[in-house]
Protein backbone atom coordinates (compact mmCIF):
# COMPACT_ATOMS: atom_id res chain seq x y z
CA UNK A 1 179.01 159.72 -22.31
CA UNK A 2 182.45 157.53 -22.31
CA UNK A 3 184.73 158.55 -19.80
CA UNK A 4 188.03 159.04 -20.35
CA UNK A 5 190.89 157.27 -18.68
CA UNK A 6 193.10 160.83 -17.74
CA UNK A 7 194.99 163.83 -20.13
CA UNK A 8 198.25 162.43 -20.33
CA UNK A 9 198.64 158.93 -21.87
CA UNK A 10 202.12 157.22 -20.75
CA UNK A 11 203.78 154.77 -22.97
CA UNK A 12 207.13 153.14 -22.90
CA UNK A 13 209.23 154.38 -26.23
CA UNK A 14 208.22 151.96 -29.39
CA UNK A 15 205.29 150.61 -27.76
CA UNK A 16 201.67 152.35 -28.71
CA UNK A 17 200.00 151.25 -25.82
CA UNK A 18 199.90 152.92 -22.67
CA UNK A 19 200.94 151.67 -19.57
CA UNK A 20 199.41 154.39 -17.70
CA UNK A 21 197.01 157.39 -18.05
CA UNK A 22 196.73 161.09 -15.56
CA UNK A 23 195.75 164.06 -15.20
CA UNK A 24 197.91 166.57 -16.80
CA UNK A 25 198.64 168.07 -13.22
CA UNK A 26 200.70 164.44 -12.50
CA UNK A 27 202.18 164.74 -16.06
CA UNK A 28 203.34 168.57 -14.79
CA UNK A 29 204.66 166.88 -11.13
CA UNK A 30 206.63 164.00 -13.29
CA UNK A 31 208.34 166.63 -15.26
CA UNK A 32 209.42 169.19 -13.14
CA UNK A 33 210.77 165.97 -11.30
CA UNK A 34 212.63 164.99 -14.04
CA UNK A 35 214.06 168.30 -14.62
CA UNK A 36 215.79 168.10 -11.07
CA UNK A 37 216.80 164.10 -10.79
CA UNK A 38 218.74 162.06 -13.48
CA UNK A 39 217.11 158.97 -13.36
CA UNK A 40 213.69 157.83 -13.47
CA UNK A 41 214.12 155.65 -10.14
CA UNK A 42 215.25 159.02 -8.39
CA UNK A 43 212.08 161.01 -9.83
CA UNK A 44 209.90 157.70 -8.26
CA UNK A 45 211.91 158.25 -4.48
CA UNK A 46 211.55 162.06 -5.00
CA UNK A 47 207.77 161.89 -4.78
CA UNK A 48 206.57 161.53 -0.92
CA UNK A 49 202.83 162.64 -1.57
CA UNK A 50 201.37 161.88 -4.71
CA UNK A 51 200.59 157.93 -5.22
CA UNK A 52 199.11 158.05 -8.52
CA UNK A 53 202.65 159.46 -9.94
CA UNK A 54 204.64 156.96 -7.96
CA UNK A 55 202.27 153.84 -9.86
CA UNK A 56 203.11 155.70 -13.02
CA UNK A 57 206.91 155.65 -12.62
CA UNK A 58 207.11 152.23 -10.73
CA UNK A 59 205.81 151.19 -13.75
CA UNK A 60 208.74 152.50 -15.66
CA UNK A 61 211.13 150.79 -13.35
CA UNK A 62 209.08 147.30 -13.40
CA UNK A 63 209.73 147.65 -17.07
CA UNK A 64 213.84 147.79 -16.44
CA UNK A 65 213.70 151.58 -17.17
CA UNK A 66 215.20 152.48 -13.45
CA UNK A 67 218.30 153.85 -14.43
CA UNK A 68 217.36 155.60 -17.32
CA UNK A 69 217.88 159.44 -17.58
CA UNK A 70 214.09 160.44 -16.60
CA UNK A 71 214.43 163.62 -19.06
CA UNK A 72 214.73 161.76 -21.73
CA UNK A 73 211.75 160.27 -21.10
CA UNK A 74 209.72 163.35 -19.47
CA UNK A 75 210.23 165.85 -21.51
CA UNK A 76 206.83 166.84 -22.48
CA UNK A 77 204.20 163.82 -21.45
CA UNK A 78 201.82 163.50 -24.34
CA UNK A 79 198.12 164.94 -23.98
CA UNK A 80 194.80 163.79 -25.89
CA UNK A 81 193.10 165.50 -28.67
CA UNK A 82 190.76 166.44 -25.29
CA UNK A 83 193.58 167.66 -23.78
CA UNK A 84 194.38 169.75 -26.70
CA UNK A 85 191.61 171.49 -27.59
């Protein structure tokens, strides 16, 4: 059996790869972050505990993102078809 690489596949807008995968419980953390900061570099200082979500959103901010509004971005993270079903 493959294994799978997380639920929640993170990709910078107009790009089809992804940067980053997690589990959909990091996806949840990200957006309920998002729905209390206004940019993406405040979402990445607002997370003390988790260090798999930080790597995610650091790699938002290597990519210039920063100072983007994060719910623009975080809205609803996108699952796989596993995810899905």
């Amino acid at each position: 059996m493959k294994k799978t690489k997380g639920d929640v596949c993170w990709t910078s807008p107009g790009k089809k790869n992804p940067i980053a995968w997690s589990t959909k419980a990091i996806s949840d953390l990200i957006v309920l972050l998002a729905q209390q900061h206004c940019t993406i570099q405040q979402v990445h200082d607002a997370v003390n505990y988790n260090v798999e979500a930080k790597a995610i959103l650091q790699k938002y901010i290597d990519a210039g993102h920063g100072q983007e509004t994060a719910q623009k971005w975080f809205r609803n993270a996108q699952t796989t078809d596993r995810q899905r079903q």
